[in-house]
C-alpha atoms as a PDB file:
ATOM      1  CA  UNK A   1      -9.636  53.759 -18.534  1.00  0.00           C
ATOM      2  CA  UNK A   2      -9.094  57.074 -18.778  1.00  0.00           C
ATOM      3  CA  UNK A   3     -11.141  60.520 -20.091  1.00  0.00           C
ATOM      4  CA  UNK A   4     -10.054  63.166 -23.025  1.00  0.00           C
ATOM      5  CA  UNK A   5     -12.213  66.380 -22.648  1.00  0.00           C
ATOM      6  CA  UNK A   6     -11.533  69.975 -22.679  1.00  0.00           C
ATOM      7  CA  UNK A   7     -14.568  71.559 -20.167  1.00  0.00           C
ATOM      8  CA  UNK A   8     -16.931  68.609 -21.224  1.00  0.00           C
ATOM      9  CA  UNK A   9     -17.040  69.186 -24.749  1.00  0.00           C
ATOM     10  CA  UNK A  10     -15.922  66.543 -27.622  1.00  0.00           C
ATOM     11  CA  UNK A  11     -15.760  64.199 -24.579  1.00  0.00           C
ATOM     12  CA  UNK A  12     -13.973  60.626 -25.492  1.00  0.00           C
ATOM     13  CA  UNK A  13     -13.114  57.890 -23.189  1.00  0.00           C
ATOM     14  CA  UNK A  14     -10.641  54.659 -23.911  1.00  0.00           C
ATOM     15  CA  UNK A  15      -9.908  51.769 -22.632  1.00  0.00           C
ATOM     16  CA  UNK A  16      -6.379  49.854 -22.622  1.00  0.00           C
ATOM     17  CA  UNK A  17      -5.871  46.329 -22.555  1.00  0.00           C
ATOM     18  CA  UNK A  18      -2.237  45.093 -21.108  1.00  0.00           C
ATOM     19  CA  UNK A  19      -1.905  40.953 -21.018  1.00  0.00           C
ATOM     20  CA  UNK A  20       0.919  39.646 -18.629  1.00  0.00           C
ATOM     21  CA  UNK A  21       2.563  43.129 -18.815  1.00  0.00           C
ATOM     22  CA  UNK A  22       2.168  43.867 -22.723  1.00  0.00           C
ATOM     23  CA  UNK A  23      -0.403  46.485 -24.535  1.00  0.00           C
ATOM     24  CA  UNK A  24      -3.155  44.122 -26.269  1.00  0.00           C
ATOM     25  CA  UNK A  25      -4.080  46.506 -28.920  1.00  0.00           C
ATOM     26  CA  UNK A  26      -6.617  43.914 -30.298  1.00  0.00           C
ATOM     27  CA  UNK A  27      -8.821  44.791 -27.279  1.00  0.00           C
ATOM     28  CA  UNK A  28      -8.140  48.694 -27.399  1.00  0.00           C
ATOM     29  CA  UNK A  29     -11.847  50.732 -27.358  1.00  0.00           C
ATOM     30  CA  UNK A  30     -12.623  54.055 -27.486  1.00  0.00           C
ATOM     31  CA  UNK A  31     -15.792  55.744 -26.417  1.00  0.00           C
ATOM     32  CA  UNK A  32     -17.456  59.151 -27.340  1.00  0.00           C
ATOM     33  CA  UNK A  33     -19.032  59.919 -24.058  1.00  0.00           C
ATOM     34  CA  UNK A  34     -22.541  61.081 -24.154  1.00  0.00           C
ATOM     35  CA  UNK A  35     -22.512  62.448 -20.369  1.00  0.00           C
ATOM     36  CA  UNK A  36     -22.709  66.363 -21.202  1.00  0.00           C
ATOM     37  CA  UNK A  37     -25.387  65.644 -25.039  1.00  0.00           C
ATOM     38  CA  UNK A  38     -27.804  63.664 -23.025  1.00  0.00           C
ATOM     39  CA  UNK A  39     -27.961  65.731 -19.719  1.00  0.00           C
ATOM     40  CA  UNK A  40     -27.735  68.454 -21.372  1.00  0.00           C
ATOM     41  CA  UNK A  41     -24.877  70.289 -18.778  1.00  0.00           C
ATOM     42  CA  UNK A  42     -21.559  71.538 -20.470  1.00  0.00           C
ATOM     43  CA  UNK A  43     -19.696  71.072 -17.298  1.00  0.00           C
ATOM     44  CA  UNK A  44     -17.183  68.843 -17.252  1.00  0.00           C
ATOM     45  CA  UNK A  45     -17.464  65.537 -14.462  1.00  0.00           C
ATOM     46  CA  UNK A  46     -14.909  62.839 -14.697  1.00  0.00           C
ATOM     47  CA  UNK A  47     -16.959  60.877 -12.487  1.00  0.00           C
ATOM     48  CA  UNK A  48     -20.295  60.485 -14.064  1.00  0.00           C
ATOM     49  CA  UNK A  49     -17.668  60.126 -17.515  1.00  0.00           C
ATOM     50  CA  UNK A  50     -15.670  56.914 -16.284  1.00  0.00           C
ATOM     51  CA  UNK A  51     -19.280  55.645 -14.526  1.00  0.00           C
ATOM     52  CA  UNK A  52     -20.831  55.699 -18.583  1.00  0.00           C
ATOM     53  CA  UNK A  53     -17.917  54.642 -20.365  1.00  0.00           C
ATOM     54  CA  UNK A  54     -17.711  51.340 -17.669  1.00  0.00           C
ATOM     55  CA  UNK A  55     -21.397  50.843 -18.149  1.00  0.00           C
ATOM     56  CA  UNK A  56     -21.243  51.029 -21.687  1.00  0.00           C
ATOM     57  CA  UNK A  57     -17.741  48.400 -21.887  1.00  0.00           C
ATOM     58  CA  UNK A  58     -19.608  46.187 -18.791  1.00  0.00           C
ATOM     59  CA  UNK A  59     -22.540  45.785 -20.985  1.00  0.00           C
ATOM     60  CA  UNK A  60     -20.504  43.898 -23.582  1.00  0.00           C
ATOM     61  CA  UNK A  61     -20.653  40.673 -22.353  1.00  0.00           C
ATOM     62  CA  UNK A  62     -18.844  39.037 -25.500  1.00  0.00           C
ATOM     63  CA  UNK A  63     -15.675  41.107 -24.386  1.00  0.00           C
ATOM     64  CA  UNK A  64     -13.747  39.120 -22.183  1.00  0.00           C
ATOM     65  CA  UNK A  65     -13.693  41.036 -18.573  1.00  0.00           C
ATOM     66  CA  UNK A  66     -10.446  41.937 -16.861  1.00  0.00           C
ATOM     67  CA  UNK A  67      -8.245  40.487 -14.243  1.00  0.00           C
ATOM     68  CA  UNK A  68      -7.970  44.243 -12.502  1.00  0.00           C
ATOM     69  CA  UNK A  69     -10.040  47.584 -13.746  1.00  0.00           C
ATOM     70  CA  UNK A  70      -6.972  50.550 -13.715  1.00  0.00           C
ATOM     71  CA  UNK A  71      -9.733  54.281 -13.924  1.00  0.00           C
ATOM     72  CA  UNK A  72      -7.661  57.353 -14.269  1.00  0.00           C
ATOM     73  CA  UNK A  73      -8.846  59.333 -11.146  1.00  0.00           C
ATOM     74  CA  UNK A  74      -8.637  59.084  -7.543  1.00  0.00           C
ATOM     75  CA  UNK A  75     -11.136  57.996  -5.099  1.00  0.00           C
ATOM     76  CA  UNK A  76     -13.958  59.317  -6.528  1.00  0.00           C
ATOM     77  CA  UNK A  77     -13.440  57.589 -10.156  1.00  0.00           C
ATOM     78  CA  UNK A  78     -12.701  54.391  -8.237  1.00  0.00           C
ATOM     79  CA  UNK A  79     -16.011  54.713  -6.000  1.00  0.00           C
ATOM     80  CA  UNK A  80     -17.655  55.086  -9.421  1.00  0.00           C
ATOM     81  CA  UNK A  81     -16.395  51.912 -11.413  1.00  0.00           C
ATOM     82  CA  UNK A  82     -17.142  50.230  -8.237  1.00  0.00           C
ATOM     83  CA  UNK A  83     -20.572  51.190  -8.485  1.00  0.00           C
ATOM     84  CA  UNK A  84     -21.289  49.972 -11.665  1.00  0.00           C
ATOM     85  CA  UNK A  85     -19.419  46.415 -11.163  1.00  0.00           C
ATOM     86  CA  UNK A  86     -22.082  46.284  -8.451  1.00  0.00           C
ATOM     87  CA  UNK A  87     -25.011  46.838 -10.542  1.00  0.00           C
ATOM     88  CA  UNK A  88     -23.743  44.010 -12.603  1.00  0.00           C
ATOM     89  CA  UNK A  89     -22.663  41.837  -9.519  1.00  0.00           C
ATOM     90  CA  UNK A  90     -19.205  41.556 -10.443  1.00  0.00           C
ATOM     91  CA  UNK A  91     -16.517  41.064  -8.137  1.00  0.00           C
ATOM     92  CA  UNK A  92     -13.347  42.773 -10.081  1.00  0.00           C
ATOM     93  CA  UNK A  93     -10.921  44.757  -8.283  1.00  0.00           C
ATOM     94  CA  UNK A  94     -10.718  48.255  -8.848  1.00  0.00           C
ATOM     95  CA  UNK A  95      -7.462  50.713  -8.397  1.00  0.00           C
ATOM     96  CA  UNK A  96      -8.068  54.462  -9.387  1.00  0.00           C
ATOM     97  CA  UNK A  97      -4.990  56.247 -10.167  1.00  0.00           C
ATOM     98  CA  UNK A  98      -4.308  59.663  -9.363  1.00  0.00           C
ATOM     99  CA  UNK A  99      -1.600  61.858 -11.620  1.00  0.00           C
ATOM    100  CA  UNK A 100      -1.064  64.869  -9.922  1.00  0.00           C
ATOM    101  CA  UNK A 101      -0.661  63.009  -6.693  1.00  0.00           C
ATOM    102  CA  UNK A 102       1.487  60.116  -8.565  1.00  0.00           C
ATOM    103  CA  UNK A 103      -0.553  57.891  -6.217  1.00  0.00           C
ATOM    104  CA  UNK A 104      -3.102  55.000  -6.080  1.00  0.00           C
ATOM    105  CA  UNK A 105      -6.728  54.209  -4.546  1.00  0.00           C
ATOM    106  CA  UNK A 106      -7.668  50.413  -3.985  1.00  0.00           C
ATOM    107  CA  UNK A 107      -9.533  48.107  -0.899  1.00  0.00           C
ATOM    108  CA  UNK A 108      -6.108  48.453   0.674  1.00  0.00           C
ATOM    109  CA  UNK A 109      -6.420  52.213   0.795  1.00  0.00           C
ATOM    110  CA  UNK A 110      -4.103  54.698  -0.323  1.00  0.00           C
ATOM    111  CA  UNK A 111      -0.713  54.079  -1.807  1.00  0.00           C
ATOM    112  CA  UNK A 112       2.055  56.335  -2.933  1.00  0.00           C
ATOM    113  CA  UNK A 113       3.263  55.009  -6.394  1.00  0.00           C
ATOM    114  CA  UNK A 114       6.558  55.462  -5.121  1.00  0.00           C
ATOM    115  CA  UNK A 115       6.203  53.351  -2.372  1.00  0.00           C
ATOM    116  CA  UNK A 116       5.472  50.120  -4.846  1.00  0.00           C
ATOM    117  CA  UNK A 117       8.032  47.322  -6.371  1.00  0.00           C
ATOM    118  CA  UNK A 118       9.554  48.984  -9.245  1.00  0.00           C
ATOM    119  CA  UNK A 119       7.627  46.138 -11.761  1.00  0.00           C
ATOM    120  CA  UNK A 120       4.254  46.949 -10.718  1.00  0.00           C
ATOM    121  CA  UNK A 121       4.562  50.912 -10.528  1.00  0.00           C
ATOM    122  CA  UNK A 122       6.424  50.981 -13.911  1.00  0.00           C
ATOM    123  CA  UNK A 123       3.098  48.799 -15.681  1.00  0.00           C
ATOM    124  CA  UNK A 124       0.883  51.114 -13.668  1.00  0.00           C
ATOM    125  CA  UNK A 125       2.549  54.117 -15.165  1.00  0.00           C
ATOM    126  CA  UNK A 126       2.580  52.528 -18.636  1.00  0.00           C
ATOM    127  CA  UNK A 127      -1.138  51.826 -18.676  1.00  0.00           C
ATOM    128  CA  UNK A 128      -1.696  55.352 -17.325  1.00  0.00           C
ATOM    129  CA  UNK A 129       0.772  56.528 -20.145  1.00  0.00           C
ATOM    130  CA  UNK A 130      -1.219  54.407 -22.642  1.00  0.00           C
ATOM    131  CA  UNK A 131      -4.714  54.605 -21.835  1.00  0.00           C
ATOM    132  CA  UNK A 132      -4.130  59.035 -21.692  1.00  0.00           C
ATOM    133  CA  UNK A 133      -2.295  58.622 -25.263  1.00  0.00           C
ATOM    134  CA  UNK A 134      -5.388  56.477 -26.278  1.00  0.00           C
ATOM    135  CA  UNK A 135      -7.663  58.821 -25.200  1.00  0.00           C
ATOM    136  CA  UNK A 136      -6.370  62.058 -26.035  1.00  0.00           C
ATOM    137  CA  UNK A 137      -5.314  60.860 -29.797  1.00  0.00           C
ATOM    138  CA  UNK A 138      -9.352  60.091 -29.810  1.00  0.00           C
ATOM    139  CA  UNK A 139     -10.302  63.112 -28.782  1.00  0.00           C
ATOM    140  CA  UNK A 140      -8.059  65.198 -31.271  1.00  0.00           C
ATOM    141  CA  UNK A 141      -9.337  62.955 -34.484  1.00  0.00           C
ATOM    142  CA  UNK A 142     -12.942  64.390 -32.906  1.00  0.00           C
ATOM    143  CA  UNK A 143     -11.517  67.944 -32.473  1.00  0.00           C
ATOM    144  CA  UNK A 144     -10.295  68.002 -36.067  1.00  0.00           C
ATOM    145  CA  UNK A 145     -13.644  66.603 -37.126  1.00  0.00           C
ATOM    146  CA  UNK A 146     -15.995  69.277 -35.330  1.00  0.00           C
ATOM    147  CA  UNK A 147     -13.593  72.024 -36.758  1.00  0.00           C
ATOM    148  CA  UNK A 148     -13.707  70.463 -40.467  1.00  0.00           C
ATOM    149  CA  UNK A 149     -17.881  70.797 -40.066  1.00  0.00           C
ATOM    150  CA  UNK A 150     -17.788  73.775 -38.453  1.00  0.00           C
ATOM    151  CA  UNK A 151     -15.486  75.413 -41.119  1.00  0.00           C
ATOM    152  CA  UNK A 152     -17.123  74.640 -44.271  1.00  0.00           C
ATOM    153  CA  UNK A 153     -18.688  77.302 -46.057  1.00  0.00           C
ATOM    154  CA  UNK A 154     -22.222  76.873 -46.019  1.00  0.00           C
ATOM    155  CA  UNK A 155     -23.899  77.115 -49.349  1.00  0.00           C
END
């Protein structure tokens, strides 16, 4: 999972889907995040955006759920899924992975991404890779959209 904004605004969230190591574009989503419409704030929270787009995938219970939950974020993002897989009592791990600090959050604790078997950090770094893409290419078609509205002569 992982969150396209620029200072809260246009805010889009996606979610990835790799099965035994492969992108499963059939289960791609993408989410335009309420968080900053409906509580009325224009500041921008990562948190409280992975924590509604989770809810919001969780609550599909015709979607199959995942082996492992990858959130773009550190601790914070992971404390957050975590939160909401408790509300719906279910037991799915949870890493949170950090970019700037190329490094990952799960129950064992914290883990450089160097530090892991080449397979694993090179998927972990491909969903990153993909889920960002996902996201941000959402976010843009938005961007475009509000600009095309906003740039219309009224008549």
């Amino acid at each position: 999972y992982d969150i396209a904004n620029i200072q809260g605004e246009l805010a889009t969230g996606s979610m990835v889907t790799f099965e035994n190591g492969v992108p499963s574009k059939n289960f791609y989503r993408k989410f335009k995040v309420f968080y900053g419409e409906r509580s009325r704030t224009t500041k921008s929270n990562d948190v409280a955006m992975i924590r509604e787009v989770l809810q919001r995938r969780i609550a599909h219970t015709e979607w199959p759920y995942p082996d492992v939950i990858v959130v773009d974020g550190g601790k914070a993002q992971r404390n957050a899924a975590l939160s909401v897989l408790r509300v719906y009592k279910l037991d799915i791990p949870v890493i949170g992975q950090a970019k700037g600090l190329n490094e990952i959050h799960s129950a064992a604790g914290t883990t450089a991404l160097a530090d892991l078997p080449d397979a694993a950090r090179n998927l972990l770094l491909r969903l990153r890779d993909e889920a960002h893409r996902f996201a941000r290419r959402y976010f843009h078609w938005r961007q475009r959209k509000e600009l095309e509205l906003t740039s219309k002569p009224s008549s």
